[in-house]
Protein backbone atom coordinates (compact mmCIF):
# COMPACT_ATOMS: atom_id res chain seq x y z
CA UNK A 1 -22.58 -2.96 24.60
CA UNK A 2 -18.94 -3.06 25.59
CA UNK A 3 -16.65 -3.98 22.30
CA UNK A 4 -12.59 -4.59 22.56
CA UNK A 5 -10.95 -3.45 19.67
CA UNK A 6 -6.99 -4.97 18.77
CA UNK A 7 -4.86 -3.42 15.80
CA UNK A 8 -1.55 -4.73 15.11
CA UNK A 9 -1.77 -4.73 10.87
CA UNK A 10 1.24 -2.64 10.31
CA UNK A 11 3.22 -0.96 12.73
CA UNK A 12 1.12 -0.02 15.65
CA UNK A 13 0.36 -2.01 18.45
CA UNK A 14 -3.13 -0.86 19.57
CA UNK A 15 -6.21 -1.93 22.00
CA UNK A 16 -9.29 0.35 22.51
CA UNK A 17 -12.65 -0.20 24.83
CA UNK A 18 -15.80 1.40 23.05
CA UNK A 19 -18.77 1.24 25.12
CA UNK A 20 -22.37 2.07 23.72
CA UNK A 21 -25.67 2.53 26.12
CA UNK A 22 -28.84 0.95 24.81
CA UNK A 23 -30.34 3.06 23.08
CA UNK A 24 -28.03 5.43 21.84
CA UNK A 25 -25.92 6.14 18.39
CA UNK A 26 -22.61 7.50 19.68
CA UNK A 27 -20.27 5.42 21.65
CA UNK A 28 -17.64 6.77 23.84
CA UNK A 29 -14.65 5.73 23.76
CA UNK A 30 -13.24 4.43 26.97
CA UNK A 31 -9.71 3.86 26.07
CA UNK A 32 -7.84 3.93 23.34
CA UNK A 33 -3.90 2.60 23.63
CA UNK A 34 -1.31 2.78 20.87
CA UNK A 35 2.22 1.57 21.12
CA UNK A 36 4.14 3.18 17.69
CA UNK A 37 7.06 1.29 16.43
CA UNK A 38 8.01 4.62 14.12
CA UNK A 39 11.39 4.76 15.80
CA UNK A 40 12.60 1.48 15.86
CA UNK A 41 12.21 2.03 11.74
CA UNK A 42 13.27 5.13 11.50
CA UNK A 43 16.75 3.89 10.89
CA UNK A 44 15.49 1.89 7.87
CA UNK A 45 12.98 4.93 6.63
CA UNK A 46 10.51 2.01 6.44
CA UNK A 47 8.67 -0.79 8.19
CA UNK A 48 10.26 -3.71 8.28
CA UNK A 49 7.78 -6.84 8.63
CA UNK A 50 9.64 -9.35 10.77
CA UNK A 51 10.24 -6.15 13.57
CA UNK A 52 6.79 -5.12 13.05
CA UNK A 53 5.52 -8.66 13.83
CA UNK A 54 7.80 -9.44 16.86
CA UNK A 55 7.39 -6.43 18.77
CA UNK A 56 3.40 -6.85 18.09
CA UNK A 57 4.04 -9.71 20.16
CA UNK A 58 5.97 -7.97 22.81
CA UNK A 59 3.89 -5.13 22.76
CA UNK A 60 0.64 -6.24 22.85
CA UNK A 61 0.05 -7.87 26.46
CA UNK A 62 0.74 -4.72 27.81
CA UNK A 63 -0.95 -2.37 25.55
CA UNK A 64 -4.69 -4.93 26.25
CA UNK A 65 -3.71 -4.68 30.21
CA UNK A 66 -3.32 -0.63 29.93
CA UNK A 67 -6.51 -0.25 27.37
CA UNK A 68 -8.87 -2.47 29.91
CA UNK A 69 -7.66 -0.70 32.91
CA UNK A 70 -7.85 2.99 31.58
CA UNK A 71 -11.32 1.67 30.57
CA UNK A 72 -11.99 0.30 34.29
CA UNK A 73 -13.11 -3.01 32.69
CA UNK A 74 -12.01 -6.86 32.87
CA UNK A 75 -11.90 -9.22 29.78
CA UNK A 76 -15.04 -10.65 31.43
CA UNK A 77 -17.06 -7.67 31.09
CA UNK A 78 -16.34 -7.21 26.95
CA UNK A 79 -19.65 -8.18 24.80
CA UNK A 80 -17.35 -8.64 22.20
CA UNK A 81 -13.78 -8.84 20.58
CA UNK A 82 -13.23 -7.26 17.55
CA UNK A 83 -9.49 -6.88 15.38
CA UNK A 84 -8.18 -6.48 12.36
CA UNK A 85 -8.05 -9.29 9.57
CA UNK A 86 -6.43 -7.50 6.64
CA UNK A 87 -5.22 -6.13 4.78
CA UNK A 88 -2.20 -5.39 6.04
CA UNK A 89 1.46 -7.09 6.67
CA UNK A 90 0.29 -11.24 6.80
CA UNK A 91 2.61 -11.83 10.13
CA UNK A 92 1.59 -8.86 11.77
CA UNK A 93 -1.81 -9.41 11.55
CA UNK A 94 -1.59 -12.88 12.81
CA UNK A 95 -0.51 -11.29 16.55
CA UNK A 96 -3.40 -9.20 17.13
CA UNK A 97 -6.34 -11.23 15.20
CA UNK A 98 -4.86 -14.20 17.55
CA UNK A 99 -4.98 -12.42 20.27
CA UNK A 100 -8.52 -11.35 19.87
CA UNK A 101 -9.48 -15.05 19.26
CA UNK A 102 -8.47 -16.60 22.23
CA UNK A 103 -9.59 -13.86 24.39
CA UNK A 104 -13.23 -14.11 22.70
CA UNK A 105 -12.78 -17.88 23.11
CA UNK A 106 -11.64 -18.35 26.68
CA UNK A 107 -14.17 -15.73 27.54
CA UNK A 108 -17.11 -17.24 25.56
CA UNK A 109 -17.60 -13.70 23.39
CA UNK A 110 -18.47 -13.47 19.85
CA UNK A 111 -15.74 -12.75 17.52
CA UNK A 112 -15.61 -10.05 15.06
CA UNK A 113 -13.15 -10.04 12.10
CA UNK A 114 -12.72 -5.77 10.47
CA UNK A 115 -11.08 -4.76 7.44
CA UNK A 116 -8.54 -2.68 8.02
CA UNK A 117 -9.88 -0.16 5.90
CA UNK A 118 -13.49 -0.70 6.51
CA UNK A 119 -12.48 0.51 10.44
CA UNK A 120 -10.80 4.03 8.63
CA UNK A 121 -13.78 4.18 6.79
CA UNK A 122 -16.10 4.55 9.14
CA UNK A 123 -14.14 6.42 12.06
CA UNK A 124 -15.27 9.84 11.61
CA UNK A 125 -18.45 8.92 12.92
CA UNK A 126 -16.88 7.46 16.15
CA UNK A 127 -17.35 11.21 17.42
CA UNK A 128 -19.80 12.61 14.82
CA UNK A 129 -23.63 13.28 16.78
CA UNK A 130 -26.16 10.81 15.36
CA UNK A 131 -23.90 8.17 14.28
CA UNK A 132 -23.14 6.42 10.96
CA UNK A 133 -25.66 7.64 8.10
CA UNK A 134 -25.35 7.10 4.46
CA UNK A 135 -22.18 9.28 2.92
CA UNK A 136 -19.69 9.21 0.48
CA UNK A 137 -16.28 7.68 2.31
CA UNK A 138 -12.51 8.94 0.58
CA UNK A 139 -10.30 7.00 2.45
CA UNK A 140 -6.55 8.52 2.17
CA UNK A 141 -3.96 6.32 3.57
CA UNK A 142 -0.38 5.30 3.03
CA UNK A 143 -1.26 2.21 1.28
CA UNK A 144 -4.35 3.16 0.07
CA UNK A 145 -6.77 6.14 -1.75
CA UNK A 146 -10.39 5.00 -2.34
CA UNK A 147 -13.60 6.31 -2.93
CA UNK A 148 -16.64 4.27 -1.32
CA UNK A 149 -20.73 4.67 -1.54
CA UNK A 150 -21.36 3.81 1.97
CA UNK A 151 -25.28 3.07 2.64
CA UNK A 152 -24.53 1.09 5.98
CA UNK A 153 -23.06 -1.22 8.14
CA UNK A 154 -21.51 -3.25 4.98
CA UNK A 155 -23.02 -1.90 2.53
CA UNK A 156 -20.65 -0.52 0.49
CA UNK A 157 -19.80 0.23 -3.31
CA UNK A 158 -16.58 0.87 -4.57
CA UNK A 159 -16.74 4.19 -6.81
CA UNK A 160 -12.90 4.58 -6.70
CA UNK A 161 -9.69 3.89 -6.37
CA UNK A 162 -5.32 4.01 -6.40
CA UNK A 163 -4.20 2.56 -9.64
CA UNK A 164 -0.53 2.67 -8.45
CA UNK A 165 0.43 4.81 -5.46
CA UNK A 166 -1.71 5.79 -2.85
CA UNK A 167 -1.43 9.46 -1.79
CA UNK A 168 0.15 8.88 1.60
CA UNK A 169 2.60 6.25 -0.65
CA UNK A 170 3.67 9.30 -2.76
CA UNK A 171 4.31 11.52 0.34
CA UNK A 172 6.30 8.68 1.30
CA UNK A 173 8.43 8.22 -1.15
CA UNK A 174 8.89 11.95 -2.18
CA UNK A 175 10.04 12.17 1.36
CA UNK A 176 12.46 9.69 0.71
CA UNK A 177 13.72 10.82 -2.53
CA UNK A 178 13.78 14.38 -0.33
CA UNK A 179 16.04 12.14 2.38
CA UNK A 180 13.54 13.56 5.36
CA UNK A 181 12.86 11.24 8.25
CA UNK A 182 10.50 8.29 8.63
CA UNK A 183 7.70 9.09 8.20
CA UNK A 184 7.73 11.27 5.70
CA UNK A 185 4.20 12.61 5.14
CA UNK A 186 4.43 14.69 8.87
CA UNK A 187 7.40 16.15 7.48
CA UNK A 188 6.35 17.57 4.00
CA UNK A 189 3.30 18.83 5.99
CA UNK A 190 5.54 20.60 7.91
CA UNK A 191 7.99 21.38 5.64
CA UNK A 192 4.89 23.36 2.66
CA UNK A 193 3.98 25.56 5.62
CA UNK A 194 6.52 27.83 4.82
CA UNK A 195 6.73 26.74 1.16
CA UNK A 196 5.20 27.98 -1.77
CA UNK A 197 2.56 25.69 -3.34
CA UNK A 198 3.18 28.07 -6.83
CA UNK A 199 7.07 27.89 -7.49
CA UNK A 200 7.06 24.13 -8.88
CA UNK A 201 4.37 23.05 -11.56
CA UNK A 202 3.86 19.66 -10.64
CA UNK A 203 1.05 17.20 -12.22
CA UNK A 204 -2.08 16.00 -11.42
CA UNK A 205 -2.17 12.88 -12.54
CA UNK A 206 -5.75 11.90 -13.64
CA UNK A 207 -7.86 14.99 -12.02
CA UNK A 208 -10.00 15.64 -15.28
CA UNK A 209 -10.44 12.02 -16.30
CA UNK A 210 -14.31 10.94 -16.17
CA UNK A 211 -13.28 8.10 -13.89
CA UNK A 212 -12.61 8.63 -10.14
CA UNK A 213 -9.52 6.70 -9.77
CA UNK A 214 -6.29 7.96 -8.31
CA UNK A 215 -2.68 7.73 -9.63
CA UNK A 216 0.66 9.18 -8.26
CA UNK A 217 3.10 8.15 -9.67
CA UNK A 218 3.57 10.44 -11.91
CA UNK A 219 4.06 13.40 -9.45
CA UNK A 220 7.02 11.64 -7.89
CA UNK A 221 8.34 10.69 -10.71
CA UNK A 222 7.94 14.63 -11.71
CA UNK A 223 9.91 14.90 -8.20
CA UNK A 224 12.70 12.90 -9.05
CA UNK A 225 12.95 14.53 -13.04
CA UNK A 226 13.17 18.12 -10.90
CA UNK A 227 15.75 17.40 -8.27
CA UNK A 228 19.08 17.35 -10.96
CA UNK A 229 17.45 20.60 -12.28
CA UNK A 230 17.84 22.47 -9.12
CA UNK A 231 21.14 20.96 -7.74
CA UNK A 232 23.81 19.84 -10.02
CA UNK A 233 24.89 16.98 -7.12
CA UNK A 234 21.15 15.62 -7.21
CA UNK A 235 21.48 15.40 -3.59
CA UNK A 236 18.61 16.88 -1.75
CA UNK A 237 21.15 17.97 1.07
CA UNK A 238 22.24 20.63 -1.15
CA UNK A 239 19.44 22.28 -1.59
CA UNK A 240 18.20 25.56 0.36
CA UNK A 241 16.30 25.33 2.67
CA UNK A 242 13.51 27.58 1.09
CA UNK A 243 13.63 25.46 -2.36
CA UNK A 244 12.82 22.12 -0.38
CA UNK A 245 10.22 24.08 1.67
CA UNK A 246 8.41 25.22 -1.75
CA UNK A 247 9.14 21.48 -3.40
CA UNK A 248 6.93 20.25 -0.55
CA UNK A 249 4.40 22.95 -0.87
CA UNK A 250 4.23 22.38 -4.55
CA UNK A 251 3.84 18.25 -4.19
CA UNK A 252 1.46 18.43 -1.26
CA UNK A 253 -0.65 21.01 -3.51
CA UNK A 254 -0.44 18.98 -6.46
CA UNK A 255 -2.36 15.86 -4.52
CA UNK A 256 -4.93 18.10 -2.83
CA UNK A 257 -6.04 19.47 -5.85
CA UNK A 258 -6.49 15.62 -6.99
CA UNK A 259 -8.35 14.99 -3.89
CA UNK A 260 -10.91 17.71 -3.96
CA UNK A 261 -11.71 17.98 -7.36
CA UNK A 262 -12.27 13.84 -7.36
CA UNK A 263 -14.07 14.15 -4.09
CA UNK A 264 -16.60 16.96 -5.47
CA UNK A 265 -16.96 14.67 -8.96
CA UNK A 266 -17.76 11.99 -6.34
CA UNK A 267 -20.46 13.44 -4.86
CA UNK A 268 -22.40 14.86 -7.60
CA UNK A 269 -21.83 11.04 -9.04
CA UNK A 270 -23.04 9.71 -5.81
CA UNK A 271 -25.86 12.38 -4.99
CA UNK A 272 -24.53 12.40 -1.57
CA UNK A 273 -24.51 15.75 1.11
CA UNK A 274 -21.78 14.14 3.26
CA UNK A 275 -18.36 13.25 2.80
CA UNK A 276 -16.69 11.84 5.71
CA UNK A 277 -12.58 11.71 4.97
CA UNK A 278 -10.43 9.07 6.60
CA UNK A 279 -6.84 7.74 7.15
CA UNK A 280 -3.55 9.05 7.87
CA UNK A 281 -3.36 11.39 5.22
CA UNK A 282 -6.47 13.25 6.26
CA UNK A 283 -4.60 14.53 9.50
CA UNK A 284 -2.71 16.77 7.08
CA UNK A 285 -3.74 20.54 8.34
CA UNK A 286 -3.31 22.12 4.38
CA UNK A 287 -5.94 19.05 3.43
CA UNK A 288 -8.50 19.70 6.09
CA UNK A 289 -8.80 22.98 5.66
CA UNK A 290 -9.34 23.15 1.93
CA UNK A 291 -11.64 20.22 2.35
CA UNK A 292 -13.80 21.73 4.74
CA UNK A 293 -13.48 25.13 2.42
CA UNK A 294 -14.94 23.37 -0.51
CA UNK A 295 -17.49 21.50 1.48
CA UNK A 296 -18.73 24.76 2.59
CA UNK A 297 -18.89 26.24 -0.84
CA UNK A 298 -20.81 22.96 -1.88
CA UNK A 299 -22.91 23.28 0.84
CA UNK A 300 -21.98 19.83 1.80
CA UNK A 301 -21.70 18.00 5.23
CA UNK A 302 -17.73 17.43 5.81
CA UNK A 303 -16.87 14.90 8.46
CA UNK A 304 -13.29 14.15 9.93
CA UNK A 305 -11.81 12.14 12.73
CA UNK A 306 -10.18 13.87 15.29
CA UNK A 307 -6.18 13.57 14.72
CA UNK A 308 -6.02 10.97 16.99
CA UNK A 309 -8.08 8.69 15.05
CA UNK A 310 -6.61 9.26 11.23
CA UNK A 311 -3.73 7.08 11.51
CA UNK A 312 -3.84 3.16 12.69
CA UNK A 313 -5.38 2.72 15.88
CA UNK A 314 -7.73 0.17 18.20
CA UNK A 315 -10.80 2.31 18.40
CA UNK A 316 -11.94 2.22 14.72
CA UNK A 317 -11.57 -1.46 14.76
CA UNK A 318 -13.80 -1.41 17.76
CA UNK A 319 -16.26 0.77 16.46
CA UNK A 320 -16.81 -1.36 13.44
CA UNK A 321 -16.81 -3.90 15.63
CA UNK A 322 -19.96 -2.66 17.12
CA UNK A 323 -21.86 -2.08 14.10
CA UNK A 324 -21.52 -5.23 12.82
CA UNK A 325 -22.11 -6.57 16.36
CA UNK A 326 -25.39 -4.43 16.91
CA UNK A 327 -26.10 -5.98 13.27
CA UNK A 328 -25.64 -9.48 14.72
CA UNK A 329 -22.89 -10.11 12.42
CA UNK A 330 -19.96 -11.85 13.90
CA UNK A 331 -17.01 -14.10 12.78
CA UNK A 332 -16.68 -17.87 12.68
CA UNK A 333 -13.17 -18.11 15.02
CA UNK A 334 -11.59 -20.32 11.86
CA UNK A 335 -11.92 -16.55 10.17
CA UNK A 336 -7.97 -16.60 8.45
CA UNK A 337 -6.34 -13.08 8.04
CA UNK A 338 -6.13 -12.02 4.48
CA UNK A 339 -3.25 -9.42 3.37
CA UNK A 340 -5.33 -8.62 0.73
CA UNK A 341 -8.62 -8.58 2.28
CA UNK A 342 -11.21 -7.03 -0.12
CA UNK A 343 -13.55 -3.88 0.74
CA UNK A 344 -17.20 -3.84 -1.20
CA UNK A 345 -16.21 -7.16 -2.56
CA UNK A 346 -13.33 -5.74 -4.35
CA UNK A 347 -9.66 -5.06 -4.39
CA UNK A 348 -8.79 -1.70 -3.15
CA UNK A 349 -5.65 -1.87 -5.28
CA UNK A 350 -4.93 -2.57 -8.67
């Protein structure tokens, strides 16, 4: 089965072939395009929506045209078209989920409508031997931090989730409050390399409630309570260089600590022996390792994406795409984009 995957639900532009032999559990991926709009804003040290949305519509043409040819395959050839339908910004979404329509339509393929977060979910087992098997799913992205039972193709519980900021959010905006470039979470990774974690006694907001939901704000605001404290100005540009290297080991410690101990309450709650971490947060190199040190200590399965796959992109859209097309679940074509979409028949956020 040949599956076209489209992603346009923020700021990347992307199209991705996944092709899987009968028979078999592990697709390969036989292109995978991504145009990034991080530097057109950059200068706003955000994404704007209109921008995002217009150069979708620029962008995209040419981004389908390079992912079938790297792929060596026509529309014609596609079993199916698969793309995002939330959530996600509304106008963006509307280019790509278009898109995928009338291609499926003028080429008589089924259509196949993925939330955005469903596609994160299951992406480490794009690459993972065996394919997708039961696990418990911590999804860490800008927008969103969620815990999900996943038995299979759409069947999924919601165990927990962001009450206010999402962990990537709070990189973010720490970054901001930091003035580092767009976007920021890269940059405190960076930065806590040569920081250290144990100078600034930040909170963990929530770690040793009974619940497994997530909340951040409280660390930034921490941030922002510390910054007069060390620089009578307030601005971070006055700072050395070695006290903003330590305030971004000390914040990007603080919400690892949150994520591990919640992920290892998770899966005692859930019973599971694999936890599969997703999103753009989980390329963070401090994250992974820890993860896969506490996994090993639990003597649990750990699976990640490669770093190509963490943040938005076409080929986790595609491979949900399959699954639910192996499944024989496709999408009526009147299928509207939701900015909200739910996941587990829940909001993500509260």
């Amino acid at each position: 089965m040949l599956v076209l995957g489209i992603e346009s639900s923020c700021d990347e532009t992307a199209a991705a072939v996944l092709e899987e032999a009968a028979g078999e559990t592990q697709p390969r991926v036989l292109s995978s395009v991504i145009s990034t709009q991080i530097p057109l804003h950059r200068m706003y040290g955000g994404v704007i929506p209109e921008l995002a949305s217009r150069n979708h519509s620029v962008n995209l043409p040419v981004v389908l045209r390079e992912a079938l040819d790297k792929a060596g395959k026509q529309v014609q050839d596609i079993d199916a078209v698969a793309s995002t339908a939330g959530p996600g910004l509304v106008a963006a979404l509307l280019v790509g989920n278009t898109a995928a329509k009338a291609l499926a339509l003028a080429a008589g393929k089924p259509f196949v409508a993925i939330n955005h977060l469903e596609g994160h979910m299951l992406s480490p087992f794009i690459t993972r031997p065996g394919g997708l098997v039961p696990h418990l799913g911590l999804v860490v992205s800008g927008g969103h931090t969620l815990f999900i039972d996943v038995q299979d193709v759409c069947r999924y519980s919601l165990l927990g989730r962001s009450r206010d900021d999402a962990a990537g959010e709070a990189f973010d905006k720490v970054a901001k409050m930091l003035d580092l470039p767009y976007p920021g979470g890269p940059e405190i990774d960076r930065r806590a390399d040569r920081g250290d974690p144990a100078r600034f006694k930040f909170p963990r907001p929530m770690m040793h409630e009974p619940h497994l939901d997530f909340s951040f704000s409280g660390l930034k605001t921490a941030v922002l309570y510390t910054l007069p404290k060390l620089v009578a100005s307030g601005n971070p540009h006055d700072l050395p260089e070695q006290t903003l290297c330590d305030l971004c080991a000390g914040v990007r410690q603080a919400i690892i600590d949150v994520l591990i101990h919640k992920a290892m309450k998770a899966l005692k709650r859930s019973r599971h022996r694999i936890l599969a971490v997703s999103g753009g947060v989980s390329c963070n190199s401090a994250l992974r390792r820890q993860l896969a040190e506490a996994c090993d200590r639990a003597r649990v399965e750990l699976v990640l994406p490669p770093n190509s796959l963490t943040t938005d992109n076409a080929a986790m859209i595609a491979y949900a795409g399959l699954l639910r097309a192996r499944a024989g679940m496709f999408s009526p074509l009147e299928t509207p984009v939701d900015p909200n979409l739910k996941l587990a028949g829940v909001p993500t956020r509260a």
